[in-house]
C-alpha atoms as a PDB file:
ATOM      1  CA  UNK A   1     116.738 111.573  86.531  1.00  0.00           C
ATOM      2  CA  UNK A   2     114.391 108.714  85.289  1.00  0.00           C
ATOM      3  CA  UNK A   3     110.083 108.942  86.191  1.00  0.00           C
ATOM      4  CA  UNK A   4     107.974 106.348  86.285  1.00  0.00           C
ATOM      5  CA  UNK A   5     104.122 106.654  86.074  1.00  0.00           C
ATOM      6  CA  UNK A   6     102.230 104.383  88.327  1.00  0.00           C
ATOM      7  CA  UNK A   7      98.544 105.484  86.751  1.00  0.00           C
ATOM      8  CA  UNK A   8      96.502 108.372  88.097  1.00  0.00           C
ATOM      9  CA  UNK A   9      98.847 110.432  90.100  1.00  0.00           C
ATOM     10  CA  UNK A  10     101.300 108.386  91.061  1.00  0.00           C
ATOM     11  CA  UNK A  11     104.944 108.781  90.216  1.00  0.00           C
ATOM     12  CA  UNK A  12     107.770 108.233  91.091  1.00  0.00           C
ATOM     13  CA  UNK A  13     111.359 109.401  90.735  1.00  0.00           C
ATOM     14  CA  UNK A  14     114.795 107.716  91.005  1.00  0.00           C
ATOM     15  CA  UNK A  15     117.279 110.094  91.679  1.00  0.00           C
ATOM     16  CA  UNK A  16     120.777 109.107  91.448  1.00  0.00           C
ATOM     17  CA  UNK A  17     119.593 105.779  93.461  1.00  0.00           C
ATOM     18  CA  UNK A  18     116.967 107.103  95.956  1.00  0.00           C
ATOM     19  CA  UNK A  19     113.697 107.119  95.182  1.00  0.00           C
ATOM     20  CA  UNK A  20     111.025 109.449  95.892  1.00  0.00           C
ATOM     21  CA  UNK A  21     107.078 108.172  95.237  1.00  0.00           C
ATOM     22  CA  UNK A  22     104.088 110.535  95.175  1.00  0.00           C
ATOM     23  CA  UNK A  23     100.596 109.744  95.734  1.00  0.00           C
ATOM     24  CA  UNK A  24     100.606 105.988  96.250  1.00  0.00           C
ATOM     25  CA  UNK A  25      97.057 105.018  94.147  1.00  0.00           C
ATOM     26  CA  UNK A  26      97.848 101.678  92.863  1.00  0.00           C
ATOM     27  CA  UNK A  27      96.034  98.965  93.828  1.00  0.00           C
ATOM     28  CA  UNK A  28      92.421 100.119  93.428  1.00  0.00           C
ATOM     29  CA  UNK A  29      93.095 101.750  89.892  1.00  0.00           C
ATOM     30  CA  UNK A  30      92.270  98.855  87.365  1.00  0.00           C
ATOM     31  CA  UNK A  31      94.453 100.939  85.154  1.00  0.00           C
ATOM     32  CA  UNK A  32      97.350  99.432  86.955  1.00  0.00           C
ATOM     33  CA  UNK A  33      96.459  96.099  87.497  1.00  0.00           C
ATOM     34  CA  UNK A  34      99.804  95.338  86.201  1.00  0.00           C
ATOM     35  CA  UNK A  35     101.823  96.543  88.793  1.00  0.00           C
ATOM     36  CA  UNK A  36     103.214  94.937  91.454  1.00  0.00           C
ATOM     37  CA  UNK A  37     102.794  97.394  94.516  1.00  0.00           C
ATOM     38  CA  UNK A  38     104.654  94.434  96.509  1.00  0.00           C
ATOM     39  CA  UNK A  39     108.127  95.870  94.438  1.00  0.00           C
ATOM     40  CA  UNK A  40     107.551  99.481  94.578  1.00  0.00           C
ATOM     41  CA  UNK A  41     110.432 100.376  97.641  1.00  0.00           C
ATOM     42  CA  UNK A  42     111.075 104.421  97.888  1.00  0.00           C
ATOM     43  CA  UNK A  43     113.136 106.296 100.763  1.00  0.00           C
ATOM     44  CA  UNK A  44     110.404 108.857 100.423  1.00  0.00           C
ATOM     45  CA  UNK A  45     106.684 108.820  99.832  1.00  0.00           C
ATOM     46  CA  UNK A  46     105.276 112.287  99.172  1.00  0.00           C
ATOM     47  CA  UNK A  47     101.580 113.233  99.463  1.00  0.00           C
ATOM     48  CA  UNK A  48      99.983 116.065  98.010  1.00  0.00           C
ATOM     49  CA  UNK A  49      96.513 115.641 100.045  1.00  0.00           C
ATOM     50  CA  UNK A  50      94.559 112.472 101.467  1.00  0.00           C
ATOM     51  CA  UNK A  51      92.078 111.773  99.078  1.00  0.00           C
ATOM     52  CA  UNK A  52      91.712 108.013  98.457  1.00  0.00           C
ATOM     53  CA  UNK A  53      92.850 108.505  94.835  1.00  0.00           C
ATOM     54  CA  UNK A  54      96.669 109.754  96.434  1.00  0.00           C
ATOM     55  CA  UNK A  55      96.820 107.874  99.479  1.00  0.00           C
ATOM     56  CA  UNK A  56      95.255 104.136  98.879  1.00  0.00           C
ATOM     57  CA  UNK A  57      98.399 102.491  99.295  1.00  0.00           C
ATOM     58  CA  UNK A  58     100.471 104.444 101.076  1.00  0.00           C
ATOM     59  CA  UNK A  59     100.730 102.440 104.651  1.00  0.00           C
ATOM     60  CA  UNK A  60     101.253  98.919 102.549  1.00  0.00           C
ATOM     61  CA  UNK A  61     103.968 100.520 100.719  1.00  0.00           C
ATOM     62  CA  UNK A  62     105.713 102.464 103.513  1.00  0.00           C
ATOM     63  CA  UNK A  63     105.739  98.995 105.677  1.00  0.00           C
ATOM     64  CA  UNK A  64     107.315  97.033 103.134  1.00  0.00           C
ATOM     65  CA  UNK A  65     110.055  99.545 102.386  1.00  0.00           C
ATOM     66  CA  UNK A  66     109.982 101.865 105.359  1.00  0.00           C
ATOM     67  CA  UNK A  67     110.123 105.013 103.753  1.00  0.00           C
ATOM     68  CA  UNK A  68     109.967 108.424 105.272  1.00  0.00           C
ATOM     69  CA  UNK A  69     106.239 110.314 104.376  1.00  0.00           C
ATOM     70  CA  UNK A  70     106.335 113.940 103.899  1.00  0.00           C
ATOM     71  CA  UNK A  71     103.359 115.950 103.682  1.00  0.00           C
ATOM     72  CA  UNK A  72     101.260 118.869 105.267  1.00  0.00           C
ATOM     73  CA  UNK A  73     100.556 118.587 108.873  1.00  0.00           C
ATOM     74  CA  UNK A  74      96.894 117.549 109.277  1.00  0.00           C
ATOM     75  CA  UNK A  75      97.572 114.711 106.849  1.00  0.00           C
ATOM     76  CA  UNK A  76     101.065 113.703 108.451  1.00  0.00           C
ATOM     77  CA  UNK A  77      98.393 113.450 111.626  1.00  0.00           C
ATOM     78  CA  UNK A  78      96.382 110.963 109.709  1.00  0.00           C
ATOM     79  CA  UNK A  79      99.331 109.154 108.280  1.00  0.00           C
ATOM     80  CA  UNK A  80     100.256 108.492 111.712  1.00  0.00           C
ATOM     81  CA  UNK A  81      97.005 107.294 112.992  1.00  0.00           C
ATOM     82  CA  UNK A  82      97.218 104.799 110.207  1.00  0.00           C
ATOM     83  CA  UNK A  83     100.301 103.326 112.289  1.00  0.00           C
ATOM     84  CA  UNK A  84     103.266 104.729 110.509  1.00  0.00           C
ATOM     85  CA  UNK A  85     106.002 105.554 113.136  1.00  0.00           C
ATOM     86  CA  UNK A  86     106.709 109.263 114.466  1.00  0.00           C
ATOM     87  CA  UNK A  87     110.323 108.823 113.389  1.00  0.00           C
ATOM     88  CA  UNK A  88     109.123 108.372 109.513  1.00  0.00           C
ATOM     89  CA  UNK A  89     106.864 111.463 109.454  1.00  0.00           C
ATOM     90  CA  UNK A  90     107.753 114.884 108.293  1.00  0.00           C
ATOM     91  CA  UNK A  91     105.095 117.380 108.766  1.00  0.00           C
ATOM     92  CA  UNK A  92     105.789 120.549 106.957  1.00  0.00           C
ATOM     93  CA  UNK A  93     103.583 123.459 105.736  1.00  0.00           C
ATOM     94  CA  UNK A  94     102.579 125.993 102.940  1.00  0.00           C
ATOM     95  CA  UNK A  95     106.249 127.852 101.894  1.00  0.00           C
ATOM     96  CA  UNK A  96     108.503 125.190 104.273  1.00  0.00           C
ATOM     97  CA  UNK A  97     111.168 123.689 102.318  1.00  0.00           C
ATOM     98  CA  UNK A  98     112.858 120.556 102.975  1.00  0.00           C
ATOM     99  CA  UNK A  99     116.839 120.041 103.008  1.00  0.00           C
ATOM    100  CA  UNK A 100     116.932 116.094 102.054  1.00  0.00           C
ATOM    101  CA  UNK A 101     120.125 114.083 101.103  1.00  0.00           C
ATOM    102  CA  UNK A 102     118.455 114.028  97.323  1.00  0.00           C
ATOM    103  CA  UNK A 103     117.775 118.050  97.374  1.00  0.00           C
ATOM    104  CA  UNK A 104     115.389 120.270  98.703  1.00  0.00           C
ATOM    105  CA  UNK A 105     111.764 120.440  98.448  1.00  0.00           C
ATOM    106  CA  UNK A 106     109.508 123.354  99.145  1.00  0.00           C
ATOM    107  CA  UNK A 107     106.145 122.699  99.609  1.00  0.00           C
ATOM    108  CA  UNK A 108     103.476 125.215  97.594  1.00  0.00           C
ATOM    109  CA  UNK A 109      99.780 126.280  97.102  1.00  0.00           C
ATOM    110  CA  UNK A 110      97.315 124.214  95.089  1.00  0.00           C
ATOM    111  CA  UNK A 111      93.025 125.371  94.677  1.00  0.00           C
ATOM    112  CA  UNK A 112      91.267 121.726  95.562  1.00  0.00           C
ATOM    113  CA  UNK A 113      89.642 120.447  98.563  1.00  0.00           C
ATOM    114  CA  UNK A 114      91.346 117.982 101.505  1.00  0.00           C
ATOM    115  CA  UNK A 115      89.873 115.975 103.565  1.00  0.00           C
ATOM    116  CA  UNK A 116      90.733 111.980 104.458  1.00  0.00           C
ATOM    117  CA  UNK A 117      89.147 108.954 103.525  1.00  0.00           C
ATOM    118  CA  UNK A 118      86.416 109.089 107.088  1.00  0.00           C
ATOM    119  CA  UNK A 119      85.897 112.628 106.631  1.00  0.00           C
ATOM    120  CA  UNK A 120      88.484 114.471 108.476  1.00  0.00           C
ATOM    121  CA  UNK A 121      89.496 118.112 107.866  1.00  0.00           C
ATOM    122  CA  UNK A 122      93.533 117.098 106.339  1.00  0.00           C
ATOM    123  CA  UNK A 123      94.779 120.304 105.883  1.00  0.00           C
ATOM    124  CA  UNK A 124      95.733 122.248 102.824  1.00  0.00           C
ATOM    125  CA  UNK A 125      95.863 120.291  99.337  1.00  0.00           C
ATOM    126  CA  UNK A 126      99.599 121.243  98.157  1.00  0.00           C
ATOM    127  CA  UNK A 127     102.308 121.086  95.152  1.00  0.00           C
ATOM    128  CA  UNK A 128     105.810 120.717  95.619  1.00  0.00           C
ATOM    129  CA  UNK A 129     108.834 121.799  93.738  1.00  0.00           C
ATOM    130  CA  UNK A 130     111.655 119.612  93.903  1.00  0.00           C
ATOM    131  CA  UNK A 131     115.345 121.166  93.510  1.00  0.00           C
ATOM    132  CA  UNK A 132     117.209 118.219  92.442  1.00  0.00           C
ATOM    133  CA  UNK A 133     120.324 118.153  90.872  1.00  0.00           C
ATOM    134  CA  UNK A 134     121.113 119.838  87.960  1.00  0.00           C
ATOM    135  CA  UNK A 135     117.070 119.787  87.554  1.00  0.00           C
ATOM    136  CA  UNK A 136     113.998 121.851  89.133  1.00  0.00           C
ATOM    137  CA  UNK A 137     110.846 119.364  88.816  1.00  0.00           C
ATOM    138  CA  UNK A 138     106.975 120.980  89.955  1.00  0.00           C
ATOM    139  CA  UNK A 139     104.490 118.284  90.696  1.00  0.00           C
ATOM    140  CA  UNK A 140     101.048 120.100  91.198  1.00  0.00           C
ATOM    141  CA  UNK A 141      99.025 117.458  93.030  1.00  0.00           C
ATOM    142  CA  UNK A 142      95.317 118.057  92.663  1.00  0.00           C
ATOM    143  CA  UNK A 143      94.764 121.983  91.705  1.00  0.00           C
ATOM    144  CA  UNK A 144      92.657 124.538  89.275  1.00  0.00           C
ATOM    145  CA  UNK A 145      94.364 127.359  87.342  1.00  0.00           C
ATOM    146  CA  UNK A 146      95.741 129.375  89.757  1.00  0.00           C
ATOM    147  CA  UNK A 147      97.570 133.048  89.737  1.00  0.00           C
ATOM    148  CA  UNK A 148      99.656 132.015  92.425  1.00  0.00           C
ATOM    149  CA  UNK A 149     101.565 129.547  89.814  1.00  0.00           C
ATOM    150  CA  UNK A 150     103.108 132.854  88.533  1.00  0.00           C
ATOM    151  CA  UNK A 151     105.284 133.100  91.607  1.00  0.00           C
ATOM    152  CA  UNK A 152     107.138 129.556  90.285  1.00  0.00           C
ATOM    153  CA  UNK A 153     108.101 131.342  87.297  1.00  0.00           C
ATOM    154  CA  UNK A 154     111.644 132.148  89.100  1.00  0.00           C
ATOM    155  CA  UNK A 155     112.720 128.852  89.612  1.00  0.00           C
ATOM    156  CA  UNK A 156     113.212 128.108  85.924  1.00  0.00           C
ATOM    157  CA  UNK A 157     111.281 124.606  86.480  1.00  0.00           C
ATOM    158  CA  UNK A 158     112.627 122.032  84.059  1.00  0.00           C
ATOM    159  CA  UNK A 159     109.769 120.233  84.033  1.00  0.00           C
ATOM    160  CA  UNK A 160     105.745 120.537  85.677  1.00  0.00           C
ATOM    161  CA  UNK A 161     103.925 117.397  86.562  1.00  0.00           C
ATOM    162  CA  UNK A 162     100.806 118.702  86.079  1.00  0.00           C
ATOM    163  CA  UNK A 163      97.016 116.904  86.109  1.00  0.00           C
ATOM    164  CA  UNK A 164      94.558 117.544  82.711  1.00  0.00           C
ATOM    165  CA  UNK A 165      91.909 115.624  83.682  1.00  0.00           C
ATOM    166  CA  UNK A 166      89.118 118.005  84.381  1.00  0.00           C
ATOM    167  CA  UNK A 167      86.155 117.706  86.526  1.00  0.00           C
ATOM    168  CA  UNK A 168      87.780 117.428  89.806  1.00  0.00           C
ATOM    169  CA  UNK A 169      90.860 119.315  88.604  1.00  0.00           C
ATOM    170  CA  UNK A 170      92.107 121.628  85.938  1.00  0.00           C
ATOM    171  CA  UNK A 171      91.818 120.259  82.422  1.00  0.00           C
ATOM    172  CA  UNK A 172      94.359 120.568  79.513  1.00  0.00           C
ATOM    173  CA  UNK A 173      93.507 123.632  78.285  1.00  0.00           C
ATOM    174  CA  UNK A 174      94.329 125.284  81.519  1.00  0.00           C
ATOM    175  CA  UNK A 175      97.765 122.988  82.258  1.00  0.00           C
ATOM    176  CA  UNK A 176      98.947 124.874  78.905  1.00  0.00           C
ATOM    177  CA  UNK A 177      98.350 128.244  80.578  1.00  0.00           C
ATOM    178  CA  UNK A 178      99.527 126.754  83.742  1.00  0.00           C
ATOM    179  CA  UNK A 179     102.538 125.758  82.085  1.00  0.00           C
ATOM    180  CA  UNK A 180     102.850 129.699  80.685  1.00  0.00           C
ATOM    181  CA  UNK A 181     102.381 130.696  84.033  1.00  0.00           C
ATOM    182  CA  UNK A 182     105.060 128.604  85.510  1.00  0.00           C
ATOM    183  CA  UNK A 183     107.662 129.302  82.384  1.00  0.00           C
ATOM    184  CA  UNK A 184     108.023 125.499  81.337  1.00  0.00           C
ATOM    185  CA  UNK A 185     108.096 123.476  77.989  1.00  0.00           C
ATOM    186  CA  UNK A 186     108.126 119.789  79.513  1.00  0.00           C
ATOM    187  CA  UNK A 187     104.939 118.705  81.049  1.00  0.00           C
ATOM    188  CA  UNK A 188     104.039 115.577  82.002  1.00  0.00           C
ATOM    189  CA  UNK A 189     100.463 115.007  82.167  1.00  0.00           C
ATOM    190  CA  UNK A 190      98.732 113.131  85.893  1.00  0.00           C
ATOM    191  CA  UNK A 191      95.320 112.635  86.728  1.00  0.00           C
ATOM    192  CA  UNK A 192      93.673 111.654  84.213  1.00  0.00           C
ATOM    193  CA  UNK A 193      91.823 108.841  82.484  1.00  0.00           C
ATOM    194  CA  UNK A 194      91.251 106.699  85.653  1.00  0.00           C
ATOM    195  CA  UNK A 195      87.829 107.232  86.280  1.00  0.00           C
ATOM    196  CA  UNK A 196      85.043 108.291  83.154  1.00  0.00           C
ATOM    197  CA  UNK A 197      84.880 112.010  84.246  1.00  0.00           C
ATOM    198  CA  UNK A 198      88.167 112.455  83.760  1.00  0.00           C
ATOM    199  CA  UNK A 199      88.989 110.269  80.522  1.00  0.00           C
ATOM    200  CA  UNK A 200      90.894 112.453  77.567  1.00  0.00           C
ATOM    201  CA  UNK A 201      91.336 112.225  74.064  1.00  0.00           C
ATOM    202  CA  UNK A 202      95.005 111.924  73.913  1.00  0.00           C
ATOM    203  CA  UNK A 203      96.054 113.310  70.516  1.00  0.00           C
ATOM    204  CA  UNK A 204      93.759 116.306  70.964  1.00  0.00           C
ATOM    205  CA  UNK A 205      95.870 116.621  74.378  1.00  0.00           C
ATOM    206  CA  UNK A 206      99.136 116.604  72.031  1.00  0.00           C
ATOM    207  CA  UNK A 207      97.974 118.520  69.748  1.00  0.00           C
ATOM    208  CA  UNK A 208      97.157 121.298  71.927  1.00  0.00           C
ATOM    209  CA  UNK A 209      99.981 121.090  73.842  1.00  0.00           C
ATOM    210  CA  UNK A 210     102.149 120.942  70.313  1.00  0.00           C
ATOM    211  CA  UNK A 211     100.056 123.954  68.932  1.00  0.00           C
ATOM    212  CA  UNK A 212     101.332 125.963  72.433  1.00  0.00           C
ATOM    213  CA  UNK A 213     104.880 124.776  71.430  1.00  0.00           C
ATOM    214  CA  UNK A 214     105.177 122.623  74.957  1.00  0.00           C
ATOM    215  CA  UNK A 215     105.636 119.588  75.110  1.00  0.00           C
ATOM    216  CA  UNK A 216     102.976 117.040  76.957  1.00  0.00           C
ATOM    217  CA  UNK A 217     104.713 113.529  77.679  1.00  0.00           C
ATOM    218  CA  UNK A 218     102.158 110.805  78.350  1.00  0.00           C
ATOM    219  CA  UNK A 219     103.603 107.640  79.309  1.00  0.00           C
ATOM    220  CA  UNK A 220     102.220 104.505  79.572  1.00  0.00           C
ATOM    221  CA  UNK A 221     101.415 103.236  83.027  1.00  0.00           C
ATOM    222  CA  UNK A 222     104.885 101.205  84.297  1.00  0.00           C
ATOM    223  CA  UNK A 223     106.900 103.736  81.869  1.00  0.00           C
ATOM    224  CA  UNK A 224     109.503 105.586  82.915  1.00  0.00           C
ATOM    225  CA  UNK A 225     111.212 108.247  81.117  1.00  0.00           C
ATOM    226  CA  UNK A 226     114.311 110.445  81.445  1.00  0.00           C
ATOM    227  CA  UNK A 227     113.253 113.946  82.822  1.00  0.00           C
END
C-alpha cells in the first residue's frame, strides 16, 4: 500500500487502486503550494474533526472527484450543509466500524476539541484504524497521550499515523509512548511544522524516535512511500 503526504495532516492512501484521503488541508498551507488540489481524485475522503486545518478543501475536492465522506455525525451534518449530497455521506460514531470494498474501518477515541469553521458544536474529534489488506494502519487525527490508545494494542497495527507537533496536539515525545501504547515500530509523523507553534527539529525527532528503537518516517510533502 503506497501513502502520500499532502502537508499538515493530510494523507492519503492508494490501496490496490482506490484511494482513501484524510483531512483535505491543502490549499491554504503554503507548505504545499506545490500541489495541485485540482488532481487529487479519492473514492473516499475521511475526516477526523472539522477544524479548518482538516477540512479546508474538502467540498472542492469531493466535487471534482465525487468521493464518499466518512466521518462522525455532527460533522457529516456540516459536510452536508456545505452541499455535498446525502448519498455521499456516511455518518458513523465512536466504536462503529465500516465494511468498505477496500476493508473495514472502525472509528476510535482521540483527547482534542471539535467544533467547525462558524463555531458549531461537530461532534467528537476521532482516529480511525484501517484493516486493509494484509496491513492494519492507525491514523490518530488531532489527539494528546491518551490511556485509551492501550486498547489498540490488539490489533497488531502495522503502522500509526500519528501527529508530533505539540501545542495543539501531542508532541514527539509522547507519539513514542503513544506508539508503546499502541505496540507499533512504523510511525509516520502528521501535524506538524505548518504553522510556528508547531515547527520541529527533525533530526532530534529521529533521533528520539531511533533511541526508542521505532521508526519515525517523515516524508516530504508530495512523497509517497510504501507502508
Amino acid at each position: 500500500m503506497k501513502v502520500t503526504y499532502y502537508g499538515q495532516s493530510c494523507v492519503e492512501f492508494d490501496i490496490d487502486g482506490t484511494k482513501v484521503l484524510l483531512d483535505p488541508f491543502i490549499s491554504y498551507n503554503p507548505l504545499a503550494k506545490d500541489i495541485k488540489v485540482a488532481d487529487i481524485k479519492p473514492d473516499y475522503i475521511f475526516l477526523s474533526h472539522a477544524h479548518q486545518d482538516h477540512v479546508a478543501d474538502m467540498y472542492s475536492i469531493q466535487q471534482q472527484s465525487g468521493a464518499t465522506v466518512a466521518t462522525i455525525v455532527e460533522t457529516a451534518a456540516w459536510v452536508r450543509k456545505q452541499g455535498v449530497p446525502d448519498d455521499k455521506v456516511i455518518e458513523y460514531n465512536l466504536g462503529g466500524t465500516l465494511d468498505l470494498p477496500f476493508g473495514k474501518v472502525k472509528m476510535v477515541f482521540a483527547a482534542h476539541s471539535n467544533s467547525t469553521v462558524d463555531g458549531e458544536y461537530a461532534g467528537f474529534p476521532v482516529g480511525y484504524v484501517f484493516f486493509l489488506k494484509g496491513k492494519t494502519v492507525y491514523f490518530a487525527g488531532d489527539t494528546a497521550l491518551t490511556m485509551e490508545m492501550k486498547l489498540l494494542e490488539r490489533h497488531n497495527i502495522d503502522w500509526a499515523l500519528l501527529p508530533i507537533g505539540g501545542h495543539y496536539t501531542m508532541d514527539v515525545d509522547d507519539a513514542i509512548i503513544a506508539a508503546e501504547f499502541v505496540n507499533c515500530k512504523n510511525v509516520m509523523g502528521i501535524h506538524y511544522d505548518s504553522f510556528p507553534p508547531i515547527k520541529i527539529n527533525h533530526e532530534e525527532a529521529v533521533k528520539k524516535f531511533n533511541e526508542a528503537d521505532v521508526y519515525l518516517a517523515l516524508p516530504k510533502i508530495g512523497e509517497s512511500i510504501d507502508i
